[in-house]
N, C-alpha and C. Protein backbone atom coordinates (compact mmCIF):
# COMPACT_ATOMS: atom_id res chain seq x y z
N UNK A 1 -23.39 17.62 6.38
CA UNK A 1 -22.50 16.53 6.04
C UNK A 1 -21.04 16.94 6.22
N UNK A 2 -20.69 18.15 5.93
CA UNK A 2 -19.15 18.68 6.14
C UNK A 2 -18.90 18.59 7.28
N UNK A 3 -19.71 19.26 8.19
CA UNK A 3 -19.46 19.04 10.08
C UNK A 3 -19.08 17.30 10.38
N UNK A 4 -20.08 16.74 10.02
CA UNK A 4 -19.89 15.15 10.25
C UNK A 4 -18.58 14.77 9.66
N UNK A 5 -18.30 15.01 8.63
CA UNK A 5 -16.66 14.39 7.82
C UNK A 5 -15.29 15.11 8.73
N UNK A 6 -16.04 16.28 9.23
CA UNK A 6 -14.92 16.90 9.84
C UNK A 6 -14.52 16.37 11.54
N UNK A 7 -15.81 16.02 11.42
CA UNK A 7 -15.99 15.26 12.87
C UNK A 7 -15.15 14.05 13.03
N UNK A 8 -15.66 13.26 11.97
CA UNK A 8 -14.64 11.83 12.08
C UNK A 8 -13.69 11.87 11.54
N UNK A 9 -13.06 13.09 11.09
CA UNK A 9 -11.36 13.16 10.78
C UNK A 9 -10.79 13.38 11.94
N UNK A 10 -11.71 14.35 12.63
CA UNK A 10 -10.47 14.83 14.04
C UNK A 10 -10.64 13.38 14.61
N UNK A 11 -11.87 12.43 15.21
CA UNK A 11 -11.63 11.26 15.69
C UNK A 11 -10.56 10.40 14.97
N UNK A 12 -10.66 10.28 13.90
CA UNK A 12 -9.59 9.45 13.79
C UNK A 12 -7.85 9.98 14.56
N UNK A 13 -8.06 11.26 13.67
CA UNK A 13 -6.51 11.91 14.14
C UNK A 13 -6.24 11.78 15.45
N UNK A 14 -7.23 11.82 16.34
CA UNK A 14 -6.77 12.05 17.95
C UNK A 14 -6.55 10.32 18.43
N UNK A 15 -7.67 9.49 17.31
CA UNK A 15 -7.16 7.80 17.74
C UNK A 15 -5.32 7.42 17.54
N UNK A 16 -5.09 8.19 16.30
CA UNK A 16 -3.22 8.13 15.76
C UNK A 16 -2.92 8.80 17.11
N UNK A 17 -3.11 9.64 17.86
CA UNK A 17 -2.17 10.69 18.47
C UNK A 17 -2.55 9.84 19.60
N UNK A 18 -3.69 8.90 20.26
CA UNK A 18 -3.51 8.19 21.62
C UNK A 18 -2.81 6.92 21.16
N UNK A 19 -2.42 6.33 20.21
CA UNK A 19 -1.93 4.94 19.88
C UNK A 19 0.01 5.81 20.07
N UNK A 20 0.23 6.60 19.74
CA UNK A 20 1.27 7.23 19.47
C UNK A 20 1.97 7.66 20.73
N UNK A 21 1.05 8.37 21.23
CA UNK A 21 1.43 8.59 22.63
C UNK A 21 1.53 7.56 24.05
N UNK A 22 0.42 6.51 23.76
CA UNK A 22 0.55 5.17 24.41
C UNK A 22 1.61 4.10 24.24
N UNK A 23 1.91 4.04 22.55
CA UNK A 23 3.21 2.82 22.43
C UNK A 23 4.23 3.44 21.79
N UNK A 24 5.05 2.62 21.52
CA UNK A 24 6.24 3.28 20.80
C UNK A 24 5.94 2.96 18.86
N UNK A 25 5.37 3.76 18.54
CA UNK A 25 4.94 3.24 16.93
C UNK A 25 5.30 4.52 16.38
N UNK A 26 5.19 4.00 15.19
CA UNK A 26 6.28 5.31 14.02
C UNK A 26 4.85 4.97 12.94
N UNK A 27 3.77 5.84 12.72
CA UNK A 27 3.07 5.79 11.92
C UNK A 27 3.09 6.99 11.33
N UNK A 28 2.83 6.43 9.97
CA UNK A 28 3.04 7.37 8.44
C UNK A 28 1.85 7.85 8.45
N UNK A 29 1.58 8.91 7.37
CA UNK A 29 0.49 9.75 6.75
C UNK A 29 -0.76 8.24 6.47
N UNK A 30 -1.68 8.76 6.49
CA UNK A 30 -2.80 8.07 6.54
C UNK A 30 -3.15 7.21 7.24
N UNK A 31 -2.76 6.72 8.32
CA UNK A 31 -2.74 5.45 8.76
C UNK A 31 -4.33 5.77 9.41
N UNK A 32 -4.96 4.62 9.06
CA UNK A 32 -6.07 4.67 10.20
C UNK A 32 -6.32 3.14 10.76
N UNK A 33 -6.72 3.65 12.52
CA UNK A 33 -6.89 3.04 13.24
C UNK A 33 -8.23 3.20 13.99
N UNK A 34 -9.04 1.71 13.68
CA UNK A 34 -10.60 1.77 14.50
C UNK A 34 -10.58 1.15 15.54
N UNK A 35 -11.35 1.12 16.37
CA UNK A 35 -11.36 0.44 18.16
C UNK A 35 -10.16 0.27 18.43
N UNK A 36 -9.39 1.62 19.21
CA UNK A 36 -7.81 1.39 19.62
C UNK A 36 -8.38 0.73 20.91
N UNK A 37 -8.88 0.17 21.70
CA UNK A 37 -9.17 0.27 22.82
C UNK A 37 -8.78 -1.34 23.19
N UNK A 38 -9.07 -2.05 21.59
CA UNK A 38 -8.85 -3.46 21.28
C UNK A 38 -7.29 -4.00 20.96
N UNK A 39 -6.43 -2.49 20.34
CA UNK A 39 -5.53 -2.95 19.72
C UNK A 39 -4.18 -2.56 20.75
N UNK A 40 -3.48 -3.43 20.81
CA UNK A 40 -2.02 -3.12 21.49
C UNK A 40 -0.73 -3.63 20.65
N UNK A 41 0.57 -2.93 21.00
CA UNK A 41 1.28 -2.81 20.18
C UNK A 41 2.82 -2.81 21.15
N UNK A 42 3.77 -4.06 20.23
CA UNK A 42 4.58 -3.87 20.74
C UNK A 42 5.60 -2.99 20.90
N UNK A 43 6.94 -2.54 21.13
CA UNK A 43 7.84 -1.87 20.85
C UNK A 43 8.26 -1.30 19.76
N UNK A 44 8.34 -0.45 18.74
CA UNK A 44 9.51 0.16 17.71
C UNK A 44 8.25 -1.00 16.46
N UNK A 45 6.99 -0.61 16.63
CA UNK A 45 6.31 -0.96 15.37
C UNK A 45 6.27 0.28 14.32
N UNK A 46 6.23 -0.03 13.14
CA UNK A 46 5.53 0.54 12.08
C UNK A 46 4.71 0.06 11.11
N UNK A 47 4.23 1.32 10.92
CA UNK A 47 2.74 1.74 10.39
C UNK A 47 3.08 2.67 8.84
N UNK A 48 3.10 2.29 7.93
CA UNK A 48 4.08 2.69 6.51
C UNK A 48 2.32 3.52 6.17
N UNK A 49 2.17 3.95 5.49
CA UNK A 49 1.52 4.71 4.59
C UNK A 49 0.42 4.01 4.07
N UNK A 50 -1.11 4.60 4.69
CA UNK A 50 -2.17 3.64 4.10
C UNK A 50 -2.82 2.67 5.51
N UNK A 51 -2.28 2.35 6.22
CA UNK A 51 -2.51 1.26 6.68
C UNK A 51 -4.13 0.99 7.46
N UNK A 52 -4.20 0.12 7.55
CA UNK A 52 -5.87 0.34 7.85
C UNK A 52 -5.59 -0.88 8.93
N UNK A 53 -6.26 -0.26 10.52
CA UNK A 53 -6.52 -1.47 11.29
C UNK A 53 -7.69 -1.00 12.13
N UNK A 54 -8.69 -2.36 11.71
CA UNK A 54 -9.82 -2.09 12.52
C UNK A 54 -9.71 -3.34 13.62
N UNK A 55 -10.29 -3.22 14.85
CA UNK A 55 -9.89 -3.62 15.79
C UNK A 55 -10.86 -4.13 16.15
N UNK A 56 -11.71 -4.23 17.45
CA UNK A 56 -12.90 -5.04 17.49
C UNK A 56 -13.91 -4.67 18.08
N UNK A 57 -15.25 -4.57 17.39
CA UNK A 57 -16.17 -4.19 18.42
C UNK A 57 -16.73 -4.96 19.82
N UNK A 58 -16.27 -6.49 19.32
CA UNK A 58 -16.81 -7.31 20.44
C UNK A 58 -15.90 -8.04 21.44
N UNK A 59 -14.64 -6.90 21.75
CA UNK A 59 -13.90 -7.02 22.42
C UNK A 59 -12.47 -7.70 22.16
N UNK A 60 -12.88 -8.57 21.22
CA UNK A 60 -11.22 -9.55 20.75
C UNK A 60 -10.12 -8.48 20.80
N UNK A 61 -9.20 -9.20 21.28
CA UNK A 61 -8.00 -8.36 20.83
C UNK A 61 -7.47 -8.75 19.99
N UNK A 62 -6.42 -7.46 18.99
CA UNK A 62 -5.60 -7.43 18.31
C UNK A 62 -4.28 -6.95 18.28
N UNK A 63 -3.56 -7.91 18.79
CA UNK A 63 -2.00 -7.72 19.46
C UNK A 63 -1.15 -7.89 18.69
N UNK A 64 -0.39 -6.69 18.34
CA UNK A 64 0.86 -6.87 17.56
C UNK A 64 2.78 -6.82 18.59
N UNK A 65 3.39 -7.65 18.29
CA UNK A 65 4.57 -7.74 19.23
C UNK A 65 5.46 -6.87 18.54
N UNK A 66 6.80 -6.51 19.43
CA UNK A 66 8.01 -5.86 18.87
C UNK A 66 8.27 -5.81 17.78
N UNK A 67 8.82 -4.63 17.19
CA UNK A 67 9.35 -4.58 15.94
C UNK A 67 8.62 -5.48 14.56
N UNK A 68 7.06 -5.24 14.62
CA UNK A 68 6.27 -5.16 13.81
C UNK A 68 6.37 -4.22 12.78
N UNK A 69 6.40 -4.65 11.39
CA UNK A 69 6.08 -3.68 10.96
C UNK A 69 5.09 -3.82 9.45
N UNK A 70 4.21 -3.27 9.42
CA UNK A 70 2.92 -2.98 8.59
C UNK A 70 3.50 -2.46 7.46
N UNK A 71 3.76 -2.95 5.95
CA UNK A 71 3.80 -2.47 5.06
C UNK A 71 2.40 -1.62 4.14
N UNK A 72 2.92 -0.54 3.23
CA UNK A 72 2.16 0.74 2.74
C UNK A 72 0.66 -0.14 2.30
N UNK A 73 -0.21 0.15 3.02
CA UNK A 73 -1.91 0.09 2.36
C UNK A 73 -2.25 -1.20 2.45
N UNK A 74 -1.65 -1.79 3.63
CA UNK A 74 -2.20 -3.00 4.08
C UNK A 74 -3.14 -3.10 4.81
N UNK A 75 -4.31 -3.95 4.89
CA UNK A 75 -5.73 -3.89 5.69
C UNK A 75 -4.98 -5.50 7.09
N UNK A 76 -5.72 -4.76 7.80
CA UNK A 76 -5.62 -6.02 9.16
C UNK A 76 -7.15 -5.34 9.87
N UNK A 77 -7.86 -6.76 9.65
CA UNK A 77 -9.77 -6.68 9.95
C UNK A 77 -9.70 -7.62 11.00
N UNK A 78 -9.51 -7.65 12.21
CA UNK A 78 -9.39 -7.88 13.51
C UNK A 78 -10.52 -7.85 14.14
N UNK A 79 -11.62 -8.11 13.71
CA UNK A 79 -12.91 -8.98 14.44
C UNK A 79 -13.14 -9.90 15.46
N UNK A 80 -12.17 -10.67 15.18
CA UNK A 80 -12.13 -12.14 15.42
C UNK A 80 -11.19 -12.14 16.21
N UNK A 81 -10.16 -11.22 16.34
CA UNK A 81 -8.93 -11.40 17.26
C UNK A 81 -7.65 -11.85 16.57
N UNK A 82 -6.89 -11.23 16.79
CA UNK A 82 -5.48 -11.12 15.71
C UNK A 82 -4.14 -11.37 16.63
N UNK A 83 -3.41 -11.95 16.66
CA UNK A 83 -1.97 -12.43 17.41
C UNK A 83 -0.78 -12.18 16.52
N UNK A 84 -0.18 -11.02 16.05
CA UNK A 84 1.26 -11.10 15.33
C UNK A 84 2.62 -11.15 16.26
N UNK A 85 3.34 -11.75 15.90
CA UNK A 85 4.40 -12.83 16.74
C UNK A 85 5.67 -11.61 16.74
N UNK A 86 6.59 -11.15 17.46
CA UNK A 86 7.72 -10.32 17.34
C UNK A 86 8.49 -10.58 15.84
N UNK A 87 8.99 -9.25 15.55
CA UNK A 87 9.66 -9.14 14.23
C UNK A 87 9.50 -9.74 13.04
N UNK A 88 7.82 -9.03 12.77
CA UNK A 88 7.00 -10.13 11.60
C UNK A 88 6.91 -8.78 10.74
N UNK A 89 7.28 -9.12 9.48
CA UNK A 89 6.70 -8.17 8.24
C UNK A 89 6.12 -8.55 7.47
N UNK A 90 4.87 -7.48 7.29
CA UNK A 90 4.28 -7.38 6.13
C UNK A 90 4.40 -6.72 4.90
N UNK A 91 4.51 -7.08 3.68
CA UNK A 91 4.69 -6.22 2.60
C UNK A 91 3.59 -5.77 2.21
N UNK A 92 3.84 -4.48 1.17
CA UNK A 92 2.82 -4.27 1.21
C UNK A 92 0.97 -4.43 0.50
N UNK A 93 0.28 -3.88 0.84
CA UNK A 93 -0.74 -4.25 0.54
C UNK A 93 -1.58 -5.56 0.53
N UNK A 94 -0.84 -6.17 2.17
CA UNK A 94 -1.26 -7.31 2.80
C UNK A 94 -2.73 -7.25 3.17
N UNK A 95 -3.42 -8.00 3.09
CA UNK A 95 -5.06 -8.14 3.60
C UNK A 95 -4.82 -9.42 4.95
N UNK A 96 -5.33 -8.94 6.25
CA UNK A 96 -5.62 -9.82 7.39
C UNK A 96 -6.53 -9.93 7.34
N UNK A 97 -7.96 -10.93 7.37
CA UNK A 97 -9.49 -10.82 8.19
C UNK A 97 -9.23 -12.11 8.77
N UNK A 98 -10.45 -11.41 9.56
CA UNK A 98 -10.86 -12.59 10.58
C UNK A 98 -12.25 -12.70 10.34
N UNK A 99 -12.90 -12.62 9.48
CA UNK A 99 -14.11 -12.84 9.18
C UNK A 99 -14.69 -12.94 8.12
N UNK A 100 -15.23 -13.81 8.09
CA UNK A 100 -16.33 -14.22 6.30
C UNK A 100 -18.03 -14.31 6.59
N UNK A 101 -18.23 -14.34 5.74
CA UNK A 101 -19.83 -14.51 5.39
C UNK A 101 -20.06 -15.95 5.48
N UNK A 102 -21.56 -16.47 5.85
CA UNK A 102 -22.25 -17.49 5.56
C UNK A 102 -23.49 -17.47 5.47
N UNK A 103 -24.05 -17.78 4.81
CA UNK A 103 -25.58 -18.07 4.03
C UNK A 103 -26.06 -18.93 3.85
N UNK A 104 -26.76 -19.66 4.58
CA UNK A 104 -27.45 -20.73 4.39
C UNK A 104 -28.73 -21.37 3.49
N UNK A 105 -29.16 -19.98 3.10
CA UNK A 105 -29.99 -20.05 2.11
C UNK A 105 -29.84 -18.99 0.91
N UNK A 106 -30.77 -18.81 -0.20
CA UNK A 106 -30.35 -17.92 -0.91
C UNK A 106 -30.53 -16.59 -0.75
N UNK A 107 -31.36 -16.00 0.50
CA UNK A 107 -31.97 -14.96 0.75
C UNK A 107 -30.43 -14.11 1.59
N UNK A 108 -30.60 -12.83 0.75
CA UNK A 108 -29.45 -11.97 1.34
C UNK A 108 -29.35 -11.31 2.88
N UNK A 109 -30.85 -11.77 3.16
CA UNK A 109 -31.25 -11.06 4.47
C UNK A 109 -30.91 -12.15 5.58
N UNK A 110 -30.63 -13.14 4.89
CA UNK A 110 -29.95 -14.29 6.61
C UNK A 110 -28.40 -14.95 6.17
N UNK A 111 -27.86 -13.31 5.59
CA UNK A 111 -26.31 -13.83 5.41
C UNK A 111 -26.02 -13.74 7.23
N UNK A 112 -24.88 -14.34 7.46
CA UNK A 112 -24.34 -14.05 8.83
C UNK A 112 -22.49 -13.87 8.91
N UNK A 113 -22.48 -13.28 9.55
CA UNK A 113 -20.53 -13.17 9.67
C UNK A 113 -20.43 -14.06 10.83
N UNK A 114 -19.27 -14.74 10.49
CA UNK A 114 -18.55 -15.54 11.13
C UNK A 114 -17.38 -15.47 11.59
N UNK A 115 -16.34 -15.20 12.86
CA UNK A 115 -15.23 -14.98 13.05
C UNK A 115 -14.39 -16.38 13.01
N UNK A 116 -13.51 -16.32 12.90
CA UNK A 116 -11.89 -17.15 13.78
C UNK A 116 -10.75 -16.17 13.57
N UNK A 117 -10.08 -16.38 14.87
CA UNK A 117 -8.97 -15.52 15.32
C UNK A 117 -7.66 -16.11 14.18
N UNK A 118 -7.07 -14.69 14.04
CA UNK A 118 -5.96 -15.63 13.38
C UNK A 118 -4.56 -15.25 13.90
N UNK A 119 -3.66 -16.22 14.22
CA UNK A 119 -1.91 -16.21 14.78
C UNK A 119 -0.85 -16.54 13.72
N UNK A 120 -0.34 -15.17 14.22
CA UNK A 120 1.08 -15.51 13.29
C UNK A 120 2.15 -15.10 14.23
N UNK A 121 3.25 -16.46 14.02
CA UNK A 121 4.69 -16.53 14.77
C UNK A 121 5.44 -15.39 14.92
N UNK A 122 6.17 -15.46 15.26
CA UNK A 122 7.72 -14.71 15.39
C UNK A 122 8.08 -14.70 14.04
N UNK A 123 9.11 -13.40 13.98
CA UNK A 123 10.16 -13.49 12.92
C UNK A 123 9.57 -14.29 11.26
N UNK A 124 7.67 -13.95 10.85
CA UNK A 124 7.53 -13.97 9.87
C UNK A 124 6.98 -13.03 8.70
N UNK A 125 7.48 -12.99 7.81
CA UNK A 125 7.65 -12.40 6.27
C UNK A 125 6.09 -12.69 5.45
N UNK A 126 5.79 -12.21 5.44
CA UNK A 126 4.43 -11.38 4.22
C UNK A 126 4.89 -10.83 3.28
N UNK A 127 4.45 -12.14 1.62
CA UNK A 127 5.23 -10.89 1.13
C UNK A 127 3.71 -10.11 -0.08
N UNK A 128 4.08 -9.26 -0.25
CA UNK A 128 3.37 -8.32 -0.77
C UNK A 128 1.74 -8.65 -1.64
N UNK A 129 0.78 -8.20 -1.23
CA UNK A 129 -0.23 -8.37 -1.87
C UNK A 129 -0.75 -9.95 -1.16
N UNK A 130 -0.90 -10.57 -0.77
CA UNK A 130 -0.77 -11.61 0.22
C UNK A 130 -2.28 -11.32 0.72
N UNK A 131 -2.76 -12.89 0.88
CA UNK A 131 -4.37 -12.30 1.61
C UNK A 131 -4.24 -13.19 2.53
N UNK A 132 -4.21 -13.22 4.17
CA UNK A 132 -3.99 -13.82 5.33
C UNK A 132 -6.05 -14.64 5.35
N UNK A 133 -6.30 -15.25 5.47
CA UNK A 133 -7.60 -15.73 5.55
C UNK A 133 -8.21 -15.99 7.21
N UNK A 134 -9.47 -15.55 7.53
CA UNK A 134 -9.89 -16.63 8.70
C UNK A 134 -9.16 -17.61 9.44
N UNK A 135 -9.24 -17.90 10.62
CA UNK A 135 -8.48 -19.26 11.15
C UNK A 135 -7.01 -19.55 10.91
N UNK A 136 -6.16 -18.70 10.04
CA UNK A 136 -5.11 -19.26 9.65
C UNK A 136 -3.81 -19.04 11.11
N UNK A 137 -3.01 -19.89 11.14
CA UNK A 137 -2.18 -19.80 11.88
C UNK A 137 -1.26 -19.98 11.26
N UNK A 138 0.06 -19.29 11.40
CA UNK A 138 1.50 -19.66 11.01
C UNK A 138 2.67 -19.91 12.22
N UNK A 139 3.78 -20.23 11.64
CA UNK A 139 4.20 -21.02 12.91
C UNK A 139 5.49 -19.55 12.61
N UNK A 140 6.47 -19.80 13.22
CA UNK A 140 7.52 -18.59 13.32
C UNK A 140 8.75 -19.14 12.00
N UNK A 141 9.35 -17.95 12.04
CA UNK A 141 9.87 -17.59 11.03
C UNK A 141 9.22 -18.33 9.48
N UNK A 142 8.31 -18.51 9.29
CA UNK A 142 7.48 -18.62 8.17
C UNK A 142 7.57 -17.58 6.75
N UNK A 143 7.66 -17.65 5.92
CA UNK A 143 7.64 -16.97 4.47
C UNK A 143 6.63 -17.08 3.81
N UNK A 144 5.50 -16.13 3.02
CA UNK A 144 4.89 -16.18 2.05
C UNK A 144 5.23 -15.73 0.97
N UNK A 145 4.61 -16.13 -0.07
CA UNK A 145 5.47 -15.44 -1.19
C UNK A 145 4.35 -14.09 -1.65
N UNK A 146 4.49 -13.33 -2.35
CA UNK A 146 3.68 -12.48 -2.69
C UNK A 146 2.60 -12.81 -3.79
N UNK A 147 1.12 -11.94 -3.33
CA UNK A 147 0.01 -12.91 -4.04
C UNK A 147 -0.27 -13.81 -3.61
N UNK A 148 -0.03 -14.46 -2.48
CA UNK A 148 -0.39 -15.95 -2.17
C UNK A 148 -1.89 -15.58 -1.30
N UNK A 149 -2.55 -17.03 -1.03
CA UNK A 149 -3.46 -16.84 -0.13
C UNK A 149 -3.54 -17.86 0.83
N UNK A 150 -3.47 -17.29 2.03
CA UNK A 150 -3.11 -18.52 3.10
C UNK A 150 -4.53 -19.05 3.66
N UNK A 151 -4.65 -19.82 3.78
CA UNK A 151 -5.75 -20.12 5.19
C UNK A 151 -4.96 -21.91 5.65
N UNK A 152 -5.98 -22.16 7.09
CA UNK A 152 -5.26 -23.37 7.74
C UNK A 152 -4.36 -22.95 8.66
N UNK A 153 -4.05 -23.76 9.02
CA UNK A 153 -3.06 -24.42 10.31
C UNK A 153 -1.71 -24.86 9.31
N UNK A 154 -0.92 -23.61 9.35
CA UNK A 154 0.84 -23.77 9.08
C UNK A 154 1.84 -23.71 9.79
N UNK A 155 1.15 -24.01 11.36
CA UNK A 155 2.12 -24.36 12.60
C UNK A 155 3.59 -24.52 12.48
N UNK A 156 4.27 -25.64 11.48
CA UNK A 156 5.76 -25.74 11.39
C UNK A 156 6.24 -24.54 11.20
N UNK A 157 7.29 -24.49 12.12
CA UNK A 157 8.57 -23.14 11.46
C UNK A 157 9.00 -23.44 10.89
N UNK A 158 9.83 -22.31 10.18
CA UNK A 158 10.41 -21.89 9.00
C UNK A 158 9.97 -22.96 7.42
N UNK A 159 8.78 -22.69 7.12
CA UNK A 159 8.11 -23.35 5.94
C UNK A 159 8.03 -21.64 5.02
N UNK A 160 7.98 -22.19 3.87
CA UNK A 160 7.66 -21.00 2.89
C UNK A 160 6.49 -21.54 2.14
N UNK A 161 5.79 -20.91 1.51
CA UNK A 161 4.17 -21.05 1.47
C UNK A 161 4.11 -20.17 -0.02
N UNK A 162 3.26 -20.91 -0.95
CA UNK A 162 3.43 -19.86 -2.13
C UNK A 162 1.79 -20.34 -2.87
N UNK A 163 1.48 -19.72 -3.20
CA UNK A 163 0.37 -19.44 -4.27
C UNK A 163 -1.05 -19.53 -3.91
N UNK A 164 -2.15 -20.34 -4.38
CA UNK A 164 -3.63 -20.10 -4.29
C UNK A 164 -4.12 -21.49 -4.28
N UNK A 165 -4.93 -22.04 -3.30
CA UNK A 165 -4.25 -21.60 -2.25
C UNK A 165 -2.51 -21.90 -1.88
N UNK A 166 -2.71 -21.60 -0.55
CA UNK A 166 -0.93 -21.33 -0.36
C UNK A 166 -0.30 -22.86 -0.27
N UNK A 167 0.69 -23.31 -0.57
CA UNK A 167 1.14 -24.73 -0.25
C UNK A 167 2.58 -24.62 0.11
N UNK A 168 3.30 -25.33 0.47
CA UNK A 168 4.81 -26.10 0.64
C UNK A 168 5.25 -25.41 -0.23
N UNK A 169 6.23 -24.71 -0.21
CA UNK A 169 6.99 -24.28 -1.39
C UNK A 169 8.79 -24.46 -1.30
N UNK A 170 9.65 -24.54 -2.41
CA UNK A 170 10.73 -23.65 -1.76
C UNK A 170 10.87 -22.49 -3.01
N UNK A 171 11.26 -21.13 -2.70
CA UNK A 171 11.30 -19.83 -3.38
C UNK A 171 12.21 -20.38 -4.35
């Protein structure tokens, strides 16, 4: 079991050191990254401490634009395919998925996962602890407030979005 743990530390480490050496990203201590093969990255991103991005086994991509940057121990679950828009922050300990469960009956053995891709604009703000849902789209320069939970189609720019679920807000 030690060989094996030691095994998938160096994989991970050498996944940081080809994402690193491929784009221009500034990633902190811990960061881990699964299926880089899925994920691309714009210019002068960061990657703060913690960050977790899994990418896709069934090919979707997960594209982050310029001057991205990933706040400390945030998850982005990129299944489904992920679109972040230039100069978008996340605070931290943001949750992205692109995927949920469905069950059609009560038996645990015919749960099934379900994807939708999710897009977010330009120039928008995540703020801390924030859970991005399935399907959701945001439009650019958009605001969440922290704690909120988004899902839907929030296409309009510059809207601010606050609570559970997320609605119309002003801060």
């Amino acid at each position: 079991m030690l060989l094996k743990n030691i095994k998938h530390q160096f994989r991970l480490w050498l996944n940081n050191f080809k994402v690193a050496y491929r784009y221009d990203v500034l990633m902190e201590k811990a960061v881990t990254l699964k299926y880089i093969d899925t994920i691309s990255f714009g210019h002068k991103c960061t990657l703060q401490s913690g960050v977790y991005i899994y990418g896709s086994r069934r090919g979707m991509k997960v594209i982050l634009g310029d001057d991205v940057a990933i706040g400390m121990g945030s998850t982005i679950l990129g299944e489904g395919g992920v679109e972040i828009g230039d100069a978008t922050h996340f605070g931290p300990n943001v949750v992205l998925t692109t995927q949920y469960g469905n069950r059609s009956t009560s038996s645990l053995a015919e749960t099934s996962l379900k994807y939708q891709p999710v897009k977010i604009g330009k120039g928008v703000w995540i703020g801390a602890g924030s859970i991005i849902m399935p399907g959701t789209e945001l439009g650019d320069y958009c605001s969440v407030a922290p704690n909120s939970v988004v899902y839907g189609r929030w296409i309009d720019s510059n809207i601010q979005l606050m609570g559970n679920p997320a609605r119309k807000r002003k801060f």
